[in-house]
Protein backbone atom coordinates (compact mmCIF):
# COMPACT_ATOMS: atom_id res chain seq x y z
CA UNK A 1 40.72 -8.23 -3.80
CA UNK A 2 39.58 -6.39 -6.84
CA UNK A 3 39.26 -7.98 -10.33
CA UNK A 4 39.64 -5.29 -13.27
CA UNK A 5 39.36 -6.65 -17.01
CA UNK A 6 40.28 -3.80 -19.59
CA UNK A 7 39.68 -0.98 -17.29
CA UNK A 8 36.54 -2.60 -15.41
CA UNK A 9 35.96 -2.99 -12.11
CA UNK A 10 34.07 -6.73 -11.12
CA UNK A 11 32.93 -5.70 -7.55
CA UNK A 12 29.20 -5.89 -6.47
CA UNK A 13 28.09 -2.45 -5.21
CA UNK A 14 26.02 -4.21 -3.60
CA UNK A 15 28.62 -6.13 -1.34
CA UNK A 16 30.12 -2.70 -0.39
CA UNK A 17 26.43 -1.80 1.43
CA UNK A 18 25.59 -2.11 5.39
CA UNK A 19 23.40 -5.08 6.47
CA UNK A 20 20.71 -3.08 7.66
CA UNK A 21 20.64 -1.31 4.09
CA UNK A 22 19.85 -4.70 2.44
CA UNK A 23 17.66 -5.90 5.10
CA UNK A 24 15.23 -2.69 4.39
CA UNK A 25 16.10 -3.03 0.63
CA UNK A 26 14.78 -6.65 0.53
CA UNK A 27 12.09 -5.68 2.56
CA UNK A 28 10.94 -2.81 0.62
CA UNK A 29 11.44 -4.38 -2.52
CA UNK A 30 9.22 -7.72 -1.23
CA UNK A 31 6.42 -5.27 0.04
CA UNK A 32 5.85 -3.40 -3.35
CA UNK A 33 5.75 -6.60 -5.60
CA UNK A 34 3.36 -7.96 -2.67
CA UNK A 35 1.18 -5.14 -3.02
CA UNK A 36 1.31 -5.14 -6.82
CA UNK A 37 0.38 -9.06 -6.58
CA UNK A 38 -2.36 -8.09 -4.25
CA UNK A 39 -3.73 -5.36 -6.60
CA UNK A 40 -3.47 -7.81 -9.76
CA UNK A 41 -5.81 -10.82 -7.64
CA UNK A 42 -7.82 -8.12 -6.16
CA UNK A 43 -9.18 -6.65 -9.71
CA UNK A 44 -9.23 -10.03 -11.03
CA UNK A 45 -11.40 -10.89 -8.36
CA UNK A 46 -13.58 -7.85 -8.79
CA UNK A 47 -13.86 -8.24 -12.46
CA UNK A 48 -14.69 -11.85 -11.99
CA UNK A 49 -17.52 -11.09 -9.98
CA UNK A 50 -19.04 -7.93 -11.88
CA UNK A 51 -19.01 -10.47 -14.83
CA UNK A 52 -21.24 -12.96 -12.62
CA UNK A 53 -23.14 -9.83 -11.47
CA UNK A 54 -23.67 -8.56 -15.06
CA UNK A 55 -24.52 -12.51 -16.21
CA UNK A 56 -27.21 -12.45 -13.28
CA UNK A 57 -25.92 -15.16 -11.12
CA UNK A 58 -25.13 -13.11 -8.07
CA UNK A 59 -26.01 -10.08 -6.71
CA UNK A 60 -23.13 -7.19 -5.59
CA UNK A 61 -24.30 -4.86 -2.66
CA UNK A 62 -22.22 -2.40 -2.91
CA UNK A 63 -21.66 -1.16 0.78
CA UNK A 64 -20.16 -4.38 1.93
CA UNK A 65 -17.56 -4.40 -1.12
CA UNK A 66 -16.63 -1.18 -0.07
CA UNK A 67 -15.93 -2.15 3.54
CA UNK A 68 -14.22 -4.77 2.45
CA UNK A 69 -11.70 -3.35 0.45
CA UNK A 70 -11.21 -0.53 2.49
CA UNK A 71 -10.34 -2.91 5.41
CA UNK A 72 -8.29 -4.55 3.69
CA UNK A 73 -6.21 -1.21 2.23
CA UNK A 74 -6.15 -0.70 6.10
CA UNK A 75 -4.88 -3.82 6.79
CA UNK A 76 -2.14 -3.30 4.48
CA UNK A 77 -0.95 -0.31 5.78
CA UNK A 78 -0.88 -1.39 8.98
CA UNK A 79 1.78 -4.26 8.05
CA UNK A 80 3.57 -1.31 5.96
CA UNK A 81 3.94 0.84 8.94
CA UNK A 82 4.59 -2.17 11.06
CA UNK A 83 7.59 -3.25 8.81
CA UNK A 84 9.13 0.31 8.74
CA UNK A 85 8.98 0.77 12.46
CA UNK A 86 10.89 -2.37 13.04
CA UNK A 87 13.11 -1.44 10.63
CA UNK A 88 13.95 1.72 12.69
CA UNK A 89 14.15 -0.29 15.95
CA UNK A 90 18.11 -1.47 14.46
CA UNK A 91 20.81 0.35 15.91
CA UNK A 92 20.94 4.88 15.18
CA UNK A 93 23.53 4.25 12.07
CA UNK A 94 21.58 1.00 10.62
CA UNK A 95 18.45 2.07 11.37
CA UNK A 96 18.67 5.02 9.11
CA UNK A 97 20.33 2.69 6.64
CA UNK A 98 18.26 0.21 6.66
CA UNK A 99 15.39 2.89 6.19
CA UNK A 100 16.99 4.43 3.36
CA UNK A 101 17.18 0.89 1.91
CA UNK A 102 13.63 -0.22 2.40
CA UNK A 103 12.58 3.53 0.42
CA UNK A 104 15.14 2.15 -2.61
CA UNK A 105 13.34 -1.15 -2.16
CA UNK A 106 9.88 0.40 -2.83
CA UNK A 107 11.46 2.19 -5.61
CA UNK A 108 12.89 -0.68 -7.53
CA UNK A 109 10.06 -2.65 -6.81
């Protein structure tokens, strides 16, 4: 049941998608404002402590900061690739949906 005032149609385009397309949307969109979230407290952190480092009240080495943020880049993609294969494990027609949706989801987001 459509709705049209003066010439314009009310419907969602969003209620006309496949489940699996909003499954991988909401997903894709979570995962990119996750990551930007991450990247915000993760230079906020950083900053914080090259302030303490520049103030002398701790010391930085170097080599362990940059294991540590490169494990945890790894980590990250890890759960990335995690989320995409099990958003290809839905059935052949919403799997490729649901795909498609999580790539619009990291696009929006």
């Amino acid at each position: 049941m459509e709705e049209k005032i003066k010439g314009m149609n009310l419907e969602l385009p969003y209620l006309e998608m496949g489940s699996g397309f909003l499954v991988g949307l909401s997903v894709g969109y979570f995962l990119k404002k996750s990551f930007k979230i991450l990247l915000l407290l993760m230079g906020l952190i950083l900053v914080s402590l090259f302030v303490l480092e520049n103030q002398g009240v701790i010391s930085i080495d170097e080599a362990s900061l940059d294991k540590t943020v490169t494990a945890g880049a790894n980590t990250f993609k890890t759960f990335a690739s995690f989320l995409k294969e099990r958003l290809g494990e839905f059935s052949f027609a919403s799997g490729g949906s649901a795909i498609a949706g999580f790539i619009t989801g990291l696009k929006w987001g």
